[in-house]
N, C-alpha and C. Protein backbone atom coordinates (compact mmCIF):
# COMPACT_ATOMS: atom_id res chain seq x y z
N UNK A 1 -56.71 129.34 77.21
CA UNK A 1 -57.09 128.01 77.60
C UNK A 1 -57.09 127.82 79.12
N UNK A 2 -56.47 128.81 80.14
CA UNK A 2 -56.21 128.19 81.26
C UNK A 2 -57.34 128.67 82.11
N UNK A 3 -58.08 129.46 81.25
CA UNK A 3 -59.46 129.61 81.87
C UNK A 3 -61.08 128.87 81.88
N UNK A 4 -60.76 128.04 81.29
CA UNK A 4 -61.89 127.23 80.55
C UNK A 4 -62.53 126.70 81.46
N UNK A 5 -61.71 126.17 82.94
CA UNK A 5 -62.14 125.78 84.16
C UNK A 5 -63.34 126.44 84.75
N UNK A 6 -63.31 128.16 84.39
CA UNK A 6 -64.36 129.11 84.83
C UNK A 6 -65.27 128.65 83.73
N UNK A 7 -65.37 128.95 82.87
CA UNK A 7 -66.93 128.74 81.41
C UNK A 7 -67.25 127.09 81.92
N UNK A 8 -66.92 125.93 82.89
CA UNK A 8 -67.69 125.18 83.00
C UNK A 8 -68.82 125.13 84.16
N UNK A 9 -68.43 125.70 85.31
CA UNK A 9 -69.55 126.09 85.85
C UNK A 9 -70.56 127.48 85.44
N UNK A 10 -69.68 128.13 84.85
CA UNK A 10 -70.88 129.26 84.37
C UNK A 10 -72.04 128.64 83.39
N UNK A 11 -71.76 127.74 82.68
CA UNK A 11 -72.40 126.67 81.50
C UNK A 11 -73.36 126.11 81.77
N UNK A 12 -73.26 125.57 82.97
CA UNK A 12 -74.22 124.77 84.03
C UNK A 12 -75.05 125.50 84.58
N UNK A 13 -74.44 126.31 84.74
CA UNK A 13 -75.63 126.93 85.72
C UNK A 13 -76.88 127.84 84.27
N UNK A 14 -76.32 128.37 83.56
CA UNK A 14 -76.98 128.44 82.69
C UNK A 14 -78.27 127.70 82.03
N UNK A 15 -77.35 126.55 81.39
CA UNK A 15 -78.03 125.41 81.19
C UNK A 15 -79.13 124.68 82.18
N UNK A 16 -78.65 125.08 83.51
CA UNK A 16 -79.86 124.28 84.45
C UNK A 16 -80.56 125.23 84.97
N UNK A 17 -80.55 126.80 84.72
CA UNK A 17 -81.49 127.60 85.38
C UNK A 17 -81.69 128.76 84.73
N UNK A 18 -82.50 129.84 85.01
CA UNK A 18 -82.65 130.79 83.81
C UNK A 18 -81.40 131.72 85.00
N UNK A 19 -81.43 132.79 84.10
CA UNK A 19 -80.13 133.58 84.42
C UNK A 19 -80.65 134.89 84.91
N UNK A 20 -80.70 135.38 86.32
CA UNK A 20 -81.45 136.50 86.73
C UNK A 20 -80.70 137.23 87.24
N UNK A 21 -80.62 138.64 86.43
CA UNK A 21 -79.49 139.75 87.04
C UNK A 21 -80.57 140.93 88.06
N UNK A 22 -79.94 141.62 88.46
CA UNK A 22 -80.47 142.47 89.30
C UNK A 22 -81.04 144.07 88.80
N UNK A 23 -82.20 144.42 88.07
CA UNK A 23 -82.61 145.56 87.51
C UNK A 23 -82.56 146.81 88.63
N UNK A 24 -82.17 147.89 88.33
CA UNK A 24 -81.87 149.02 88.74
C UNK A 24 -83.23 149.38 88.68
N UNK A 25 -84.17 150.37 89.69
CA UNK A 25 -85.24 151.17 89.64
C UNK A 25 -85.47 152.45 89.23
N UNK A 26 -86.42 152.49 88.48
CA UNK A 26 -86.55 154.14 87.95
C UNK A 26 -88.04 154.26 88.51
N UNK A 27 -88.35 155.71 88.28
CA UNK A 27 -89.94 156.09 88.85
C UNK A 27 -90.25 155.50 87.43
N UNK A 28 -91.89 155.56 87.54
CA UNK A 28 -92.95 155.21 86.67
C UNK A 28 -93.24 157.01 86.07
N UNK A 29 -93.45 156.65 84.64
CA UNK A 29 -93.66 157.99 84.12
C UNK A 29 -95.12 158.33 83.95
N UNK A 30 -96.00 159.34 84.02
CA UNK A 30 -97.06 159.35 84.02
C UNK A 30 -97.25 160.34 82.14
N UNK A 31 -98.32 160.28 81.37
CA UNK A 31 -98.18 161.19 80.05
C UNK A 31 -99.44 161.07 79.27
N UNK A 32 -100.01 162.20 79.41
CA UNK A 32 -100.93 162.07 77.93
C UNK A 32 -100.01 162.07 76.94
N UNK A 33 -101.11 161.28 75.77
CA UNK A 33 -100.39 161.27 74.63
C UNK A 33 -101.87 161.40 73.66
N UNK A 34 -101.21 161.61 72.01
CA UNK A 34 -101.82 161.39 71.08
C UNK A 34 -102.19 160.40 70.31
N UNK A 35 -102.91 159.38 70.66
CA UNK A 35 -103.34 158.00 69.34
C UNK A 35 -102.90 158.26 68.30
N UNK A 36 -101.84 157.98 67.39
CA UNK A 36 -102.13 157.94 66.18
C UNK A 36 -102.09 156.77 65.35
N UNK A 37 -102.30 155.96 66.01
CA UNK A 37 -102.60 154.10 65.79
C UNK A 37 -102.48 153.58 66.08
N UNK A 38 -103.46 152.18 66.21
CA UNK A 38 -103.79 151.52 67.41
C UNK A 38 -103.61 150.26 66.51
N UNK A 39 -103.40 149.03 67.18
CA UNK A 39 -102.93 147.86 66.29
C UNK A 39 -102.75 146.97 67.18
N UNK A 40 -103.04 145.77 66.71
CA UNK A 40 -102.82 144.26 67.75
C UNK A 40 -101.33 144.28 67.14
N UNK A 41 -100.83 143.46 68.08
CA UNK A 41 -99.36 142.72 68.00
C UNK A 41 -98.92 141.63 68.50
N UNK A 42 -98.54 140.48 68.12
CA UNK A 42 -97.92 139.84 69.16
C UNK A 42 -96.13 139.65 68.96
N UNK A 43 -95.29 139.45 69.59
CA UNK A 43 -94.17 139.46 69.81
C UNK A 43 -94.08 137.50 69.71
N UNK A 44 -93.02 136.94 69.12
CA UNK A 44 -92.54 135.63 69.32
C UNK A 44 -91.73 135.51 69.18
N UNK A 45 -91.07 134.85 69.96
CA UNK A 45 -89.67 133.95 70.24
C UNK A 45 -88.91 133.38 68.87
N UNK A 46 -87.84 133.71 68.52
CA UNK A 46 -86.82 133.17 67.39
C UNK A 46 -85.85 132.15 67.79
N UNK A 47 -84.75 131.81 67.10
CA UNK A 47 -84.13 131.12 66.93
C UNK A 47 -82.98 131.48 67.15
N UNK A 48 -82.97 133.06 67.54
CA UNK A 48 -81.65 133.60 67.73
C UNK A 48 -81.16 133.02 69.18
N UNK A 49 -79.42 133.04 68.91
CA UNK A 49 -78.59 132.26 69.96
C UNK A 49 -77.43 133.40 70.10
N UNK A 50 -77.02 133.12 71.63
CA UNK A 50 -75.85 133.89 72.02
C UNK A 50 -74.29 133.14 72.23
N UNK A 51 -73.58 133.53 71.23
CA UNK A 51 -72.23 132.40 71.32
C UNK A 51 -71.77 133.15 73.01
N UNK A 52 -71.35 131.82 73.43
CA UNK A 52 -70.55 131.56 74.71
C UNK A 52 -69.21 130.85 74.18
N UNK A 53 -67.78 131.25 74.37
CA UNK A 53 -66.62 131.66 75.05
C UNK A 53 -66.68 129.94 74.96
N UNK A 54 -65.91 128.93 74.21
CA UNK A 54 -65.59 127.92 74.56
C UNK A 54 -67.07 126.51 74.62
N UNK A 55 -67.92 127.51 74.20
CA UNK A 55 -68.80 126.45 74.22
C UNK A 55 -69.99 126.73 73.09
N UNK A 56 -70.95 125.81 73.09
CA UNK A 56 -71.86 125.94 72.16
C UNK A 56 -73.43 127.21 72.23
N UNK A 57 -73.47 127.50 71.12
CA UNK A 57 -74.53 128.71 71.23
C UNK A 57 -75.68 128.78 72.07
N UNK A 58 -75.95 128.91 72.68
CA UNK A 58 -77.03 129.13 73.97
C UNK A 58 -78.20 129.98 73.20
N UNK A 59 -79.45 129.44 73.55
CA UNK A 59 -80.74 129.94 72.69
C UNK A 59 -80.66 131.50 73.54
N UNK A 60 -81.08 132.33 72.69
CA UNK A 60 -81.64 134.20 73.52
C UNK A 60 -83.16 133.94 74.43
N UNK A 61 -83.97 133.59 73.47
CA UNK A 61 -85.37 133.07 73.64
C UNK A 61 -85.83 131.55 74.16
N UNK A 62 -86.89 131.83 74.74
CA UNK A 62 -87.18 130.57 75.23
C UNK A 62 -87.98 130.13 74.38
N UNK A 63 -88.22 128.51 73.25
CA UNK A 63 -88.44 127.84 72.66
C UNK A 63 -90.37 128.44 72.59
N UNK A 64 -90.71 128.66 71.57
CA UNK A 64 -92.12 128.58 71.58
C UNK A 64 -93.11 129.73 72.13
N UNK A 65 -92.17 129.80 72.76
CA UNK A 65 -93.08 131.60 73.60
C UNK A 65 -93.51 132.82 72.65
N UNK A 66 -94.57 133.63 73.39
CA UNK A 66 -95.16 134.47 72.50
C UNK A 66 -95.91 135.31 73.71
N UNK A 67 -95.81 136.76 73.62
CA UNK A 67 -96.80 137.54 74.13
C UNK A 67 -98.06 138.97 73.24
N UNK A 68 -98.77 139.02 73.65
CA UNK A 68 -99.88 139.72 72.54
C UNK A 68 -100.58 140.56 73.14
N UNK A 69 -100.61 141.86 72.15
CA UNK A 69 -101.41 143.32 73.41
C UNK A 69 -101.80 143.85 72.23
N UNK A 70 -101.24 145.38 72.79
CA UNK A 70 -101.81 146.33 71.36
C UNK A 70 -100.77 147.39 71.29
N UNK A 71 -100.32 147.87 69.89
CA UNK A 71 -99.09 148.45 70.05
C UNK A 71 -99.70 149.83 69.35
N UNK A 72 -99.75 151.45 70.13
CA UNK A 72 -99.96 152.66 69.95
C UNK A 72 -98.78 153.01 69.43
N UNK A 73 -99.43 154.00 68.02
CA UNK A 73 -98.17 154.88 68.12
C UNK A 73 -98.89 156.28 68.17
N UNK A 74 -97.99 157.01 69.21
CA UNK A 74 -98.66 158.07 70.13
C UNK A 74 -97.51 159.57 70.07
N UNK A 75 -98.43 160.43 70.39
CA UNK A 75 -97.41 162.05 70.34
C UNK A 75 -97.52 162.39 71.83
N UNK A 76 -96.50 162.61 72.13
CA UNK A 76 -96.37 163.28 73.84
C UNK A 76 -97.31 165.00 73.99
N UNK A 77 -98.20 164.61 74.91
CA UNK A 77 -98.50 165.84 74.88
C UNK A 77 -97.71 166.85 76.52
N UNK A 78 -97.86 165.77 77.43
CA UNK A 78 -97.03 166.46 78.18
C UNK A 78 -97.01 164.85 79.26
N UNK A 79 -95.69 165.31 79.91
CA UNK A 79 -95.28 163.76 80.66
C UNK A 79 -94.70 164.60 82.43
N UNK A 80 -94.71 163.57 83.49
CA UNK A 80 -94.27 163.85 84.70
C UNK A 80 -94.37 162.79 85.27
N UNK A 81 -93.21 162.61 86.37
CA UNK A 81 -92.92 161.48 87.33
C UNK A 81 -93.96 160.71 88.16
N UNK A 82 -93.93 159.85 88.20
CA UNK A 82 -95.48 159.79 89.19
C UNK A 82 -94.67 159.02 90.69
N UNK A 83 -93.99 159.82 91.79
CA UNK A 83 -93.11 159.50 92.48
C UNK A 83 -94.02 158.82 93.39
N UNK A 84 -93.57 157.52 94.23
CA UNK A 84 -93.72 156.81 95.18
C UNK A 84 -93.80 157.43 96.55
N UNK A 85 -94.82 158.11 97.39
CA UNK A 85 -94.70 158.88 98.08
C UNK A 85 -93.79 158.43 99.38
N UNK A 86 -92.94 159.21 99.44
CA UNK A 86 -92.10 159.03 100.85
C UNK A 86 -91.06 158.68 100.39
N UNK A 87 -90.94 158.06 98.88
CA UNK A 87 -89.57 157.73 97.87
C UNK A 87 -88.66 158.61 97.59
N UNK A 88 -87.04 158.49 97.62
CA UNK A 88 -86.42 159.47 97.59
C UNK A 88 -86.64 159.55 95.82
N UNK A 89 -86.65 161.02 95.15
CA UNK A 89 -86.12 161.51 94.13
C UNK A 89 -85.27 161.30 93.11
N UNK A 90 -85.31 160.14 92.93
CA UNK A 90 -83.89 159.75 92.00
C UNK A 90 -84.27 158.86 90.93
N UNK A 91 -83.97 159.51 89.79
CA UNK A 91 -84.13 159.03 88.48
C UNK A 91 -83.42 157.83 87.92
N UNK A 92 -82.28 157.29 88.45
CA UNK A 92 -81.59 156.40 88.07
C UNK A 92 -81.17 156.22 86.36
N UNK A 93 -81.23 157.63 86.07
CA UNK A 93 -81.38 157.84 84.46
C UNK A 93 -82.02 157.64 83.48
N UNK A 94 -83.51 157.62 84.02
CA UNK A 94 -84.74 157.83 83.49
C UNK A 94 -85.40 159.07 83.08
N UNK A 95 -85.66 159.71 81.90
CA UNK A 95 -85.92 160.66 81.76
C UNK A 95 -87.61 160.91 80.91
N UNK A 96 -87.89 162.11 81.75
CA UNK A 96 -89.02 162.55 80.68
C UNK A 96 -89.36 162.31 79.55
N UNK A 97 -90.15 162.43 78.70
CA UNK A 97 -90.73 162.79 77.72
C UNK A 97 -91.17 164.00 77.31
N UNK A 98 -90.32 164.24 75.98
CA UNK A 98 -90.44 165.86 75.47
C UNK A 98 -91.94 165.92 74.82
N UNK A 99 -92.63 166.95 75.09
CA UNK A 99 -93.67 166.99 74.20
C UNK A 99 -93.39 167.32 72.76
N UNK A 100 -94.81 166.11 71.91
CA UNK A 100 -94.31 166.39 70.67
C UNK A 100 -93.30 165.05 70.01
N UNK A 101 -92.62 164.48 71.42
CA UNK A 101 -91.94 163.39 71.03
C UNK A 101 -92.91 161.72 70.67
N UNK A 102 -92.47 161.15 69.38
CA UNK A 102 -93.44 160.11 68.71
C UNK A 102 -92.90 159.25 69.35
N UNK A 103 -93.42 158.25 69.81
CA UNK A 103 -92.88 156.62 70.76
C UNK A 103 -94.21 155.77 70.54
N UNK A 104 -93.54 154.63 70.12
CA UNK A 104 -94.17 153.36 70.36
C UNK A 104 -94.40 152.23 71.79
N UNK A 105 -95.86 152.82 71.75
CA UNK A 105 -96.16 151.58 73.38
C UNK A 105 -96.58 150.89 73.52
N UNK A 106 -96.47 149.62 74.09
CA UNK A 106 -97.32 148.44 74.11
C UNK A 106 -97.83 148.60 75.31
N UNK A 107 -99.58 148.22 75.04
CA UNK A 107 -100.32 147.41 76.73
C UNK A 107 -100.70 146.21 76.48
N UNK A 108 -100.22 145.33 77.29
CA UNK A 108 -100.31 144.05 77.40
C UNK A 108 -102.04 144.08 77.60
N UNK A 109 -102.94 144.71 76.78
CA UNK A 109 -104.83 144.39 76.65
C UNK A 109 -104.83 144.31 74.93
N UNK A 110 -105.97 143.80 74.81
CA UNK A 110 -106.58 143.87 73.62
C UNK A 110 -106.95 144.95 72.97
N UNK A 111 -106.86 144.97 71.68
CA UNK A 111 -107.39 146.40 71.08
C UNK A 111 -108.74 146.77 71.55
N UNK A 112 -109.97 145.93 71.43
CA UNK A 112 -111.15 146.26 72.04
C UNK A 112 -110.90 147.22 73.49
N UNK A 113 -110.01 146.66 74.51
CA UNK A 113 -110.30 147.76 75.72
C UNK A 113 -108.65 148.82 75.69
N UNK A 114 -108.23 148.71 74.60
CA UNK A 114 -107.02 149.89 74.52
C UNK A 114 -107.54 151.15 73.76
N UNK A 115 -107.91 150.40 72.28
CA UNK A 115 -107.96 151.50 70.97
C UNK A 115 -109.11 152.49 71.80
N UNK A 116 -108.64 154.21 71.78
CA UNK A 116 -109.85 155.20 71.56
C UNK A 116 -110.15 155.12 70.36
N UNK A 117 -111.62 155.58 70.37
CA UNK A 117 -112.58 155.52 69.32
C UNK A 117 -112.75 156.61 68.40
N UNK A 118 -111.05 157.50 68.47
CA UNK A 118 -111.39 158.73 67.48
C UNK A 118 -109.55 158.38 67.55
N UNK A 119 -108.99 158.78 65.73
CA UNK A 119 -107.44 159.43 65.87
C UNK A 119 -107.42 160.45 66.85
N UNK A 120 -106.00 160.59 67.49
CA UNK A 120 -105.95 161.98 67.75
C UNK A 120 -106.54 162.17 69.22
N UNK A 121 -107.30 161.40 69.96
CA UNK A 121 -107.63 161.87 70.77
C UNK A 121 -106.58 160.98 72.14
N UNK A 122 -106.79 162.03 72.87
CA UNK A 122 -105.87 162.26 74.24
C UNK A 122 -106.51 160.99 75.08
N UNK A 123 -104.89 160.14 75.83
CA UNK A 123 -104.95 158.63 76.39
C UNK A 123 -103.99 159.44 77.44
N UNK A 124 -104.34 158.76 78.95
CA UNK A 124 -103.59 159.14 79.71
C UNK A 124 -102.99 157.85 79.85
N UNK A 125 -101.37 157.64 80.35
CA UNK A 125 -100.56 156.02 80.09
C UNK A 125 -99.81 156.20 81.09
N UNK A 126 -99.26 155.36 81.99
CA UNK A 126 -98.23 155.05 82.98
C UNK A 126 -97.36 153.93 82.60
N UNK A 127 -95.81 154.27 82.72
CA UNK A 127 -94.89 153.23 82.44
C UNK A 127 -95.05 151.96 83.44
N UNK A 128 -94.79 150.93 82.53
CA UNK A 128 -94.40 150.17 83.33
C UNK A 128 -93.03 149.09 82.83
N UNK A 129 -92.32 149.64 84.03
CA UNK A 129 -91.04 149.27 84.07
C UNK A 129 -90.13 147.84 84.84
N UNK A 130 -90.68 146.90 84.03
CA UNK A 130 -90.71 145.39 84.74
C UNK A 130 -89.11 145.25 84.32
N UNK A 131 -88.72 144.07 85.30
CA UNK A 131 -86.96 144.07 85.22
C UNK A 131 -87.17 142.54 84.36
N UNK A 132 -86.38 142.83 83.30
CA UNK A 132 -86.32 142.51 82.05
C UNK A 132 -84.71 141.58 81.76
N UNK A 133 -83.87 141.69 82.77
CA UNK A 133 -82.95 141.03 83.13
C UNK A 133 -82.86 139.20 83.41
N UNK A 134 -83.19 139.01 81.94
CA UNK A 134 -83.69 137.50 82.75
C UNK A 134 -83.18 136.40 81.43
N UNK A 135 -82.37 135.71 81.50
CA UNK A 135 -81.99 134.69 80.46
C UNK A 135 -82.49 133.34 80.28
N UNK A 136 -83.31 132.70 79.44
CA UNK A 136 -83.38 132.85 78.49
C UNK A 136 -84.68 134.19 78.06
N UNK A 137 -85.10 134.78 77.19
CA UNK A 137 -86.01 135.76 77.37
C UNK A 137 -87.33 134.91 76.83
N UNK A 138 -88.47 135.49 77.88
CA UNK A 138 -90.03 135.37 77.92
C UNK A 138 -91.14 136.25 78.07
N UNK A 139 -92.09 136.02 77.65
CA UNK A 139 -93.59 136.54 78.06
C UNK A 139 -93.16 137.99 77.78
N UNK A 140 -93.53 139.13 79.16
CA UNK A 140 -93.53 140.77 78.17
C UNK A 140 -91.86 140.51 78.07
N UNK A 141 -91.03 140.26 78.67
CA UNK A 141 -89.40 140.79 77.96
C UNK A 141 -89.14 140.26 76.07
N UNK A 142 -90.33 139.50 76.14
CA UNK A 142 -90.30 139.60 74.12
C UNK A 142 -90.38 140.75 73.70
N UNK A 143 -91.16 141.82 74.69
CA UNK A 143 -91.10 143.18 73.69
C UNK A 143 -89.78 144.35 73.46
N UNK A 144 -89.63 144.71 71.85
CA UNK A 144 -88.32 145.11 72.09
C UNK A 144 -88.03 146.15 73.16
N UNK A 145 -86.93 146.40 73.85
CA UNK A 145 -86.82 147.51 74.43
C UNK A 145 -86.83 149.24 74.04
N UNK A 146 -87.09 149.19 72.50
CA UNK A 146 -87.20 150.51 72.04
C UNK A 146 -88.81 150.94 72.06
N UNK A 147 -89.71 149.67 72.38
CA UNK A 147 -91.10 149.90 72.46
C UNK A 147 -91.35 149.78 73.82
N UNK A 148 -91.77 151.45 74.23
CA UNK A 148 -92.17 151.10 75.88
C UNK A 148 -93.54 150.30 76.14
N UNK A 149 -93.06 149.72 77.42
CA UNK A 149 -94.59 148.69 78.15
C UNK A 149 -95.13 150.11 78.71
N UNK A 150 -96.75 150.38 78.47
CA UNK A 150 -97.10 151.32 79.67
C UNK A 150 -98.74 150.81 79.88
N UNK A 151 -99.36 151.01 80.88
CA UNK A 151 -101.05 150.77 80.91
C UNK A 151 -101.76 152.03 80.98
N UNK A 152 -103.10 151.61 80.53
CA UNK A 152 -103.92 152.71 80.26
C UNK A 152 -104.55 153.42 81.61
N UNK A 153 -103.95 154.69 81.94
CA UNK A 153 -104.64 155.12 83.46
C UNK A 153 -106.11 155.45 83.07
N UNK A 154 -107.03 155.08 84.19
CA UNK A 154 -108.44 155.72 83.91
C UNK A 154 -108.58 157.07 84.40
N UNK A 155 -109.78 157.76 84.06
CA UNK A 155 -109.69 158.79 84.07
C UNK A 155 -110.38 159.36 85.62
């Protein structure tokens, strides 16, 4: 109880602003991959809440929100860093992609300018690694974090 003094300004500030932590940087990954299905998706906002310590449940999501792309599921054919030139080397514990390895990716486009027009055929993709650190959650941080964001590189 003799802390409760702290959970009332943390509450407030909550309550009156979104909550922005500081994301760590990794390189952007560069990777062909294999199509093996292409699919609209959209992601929306629930009802789920995060109990707070002395006070009432705080929404996860922001009320009403929704974002919509196209969600690949793809085979690694081979992956590499695509380093920031003059950037020091440091992974920040970001790692490759094994070839052969199956992952689900979203690009925030429509199936019309995502889907190739054959299974199977080879998409070149770059991560993109937006800081996702942000309370209540919106727009791309609706997508889960086990489904990477990446865009379609041209050729």
């Amino acid at each position: 109880m003799r802390y409760q003094f702290f959970w009332v300004p943390v509450l407030f500030a909550v309550a009156a602003n979104d909550v922005v932590a500081q994301c760590v940087s990794r390189p952007n990954i560069r990777a062909n991959v294999l199509v093996q299905s292409c699919v609209a998706v959209t992601f929306e906002s629930s009802n789920l809440r995060e109990e707070v310590p002395g006070g009432p449940p705080l929404p996860w999501y922001k009320p009403g929100r929704s974002y919509s792309g196209t969600l690949l599921a793809a085979v690694v054919v081979s992956s590499h860093f695509d380093w920031v030139e003059g950037a020091k080397h440091i992974t920040n514990g970001a790692h490759l992609w094994a070839g052969g390895a199956r992952l689900s990716l979203f690009v925030d486009k429509p199936t019309s300018e995502v889907c190739p027009d054959t299974r199977n055929k080879p998409v070149a993709v770059e991560t993109k690694y937006d800081c996702c650190d942000t309370w209540p959650v919106e727009g791309k941080c609706l997508v889960p974090e086990s489904i990477v964001r990446v865009s379609i590189v041209s050729s």
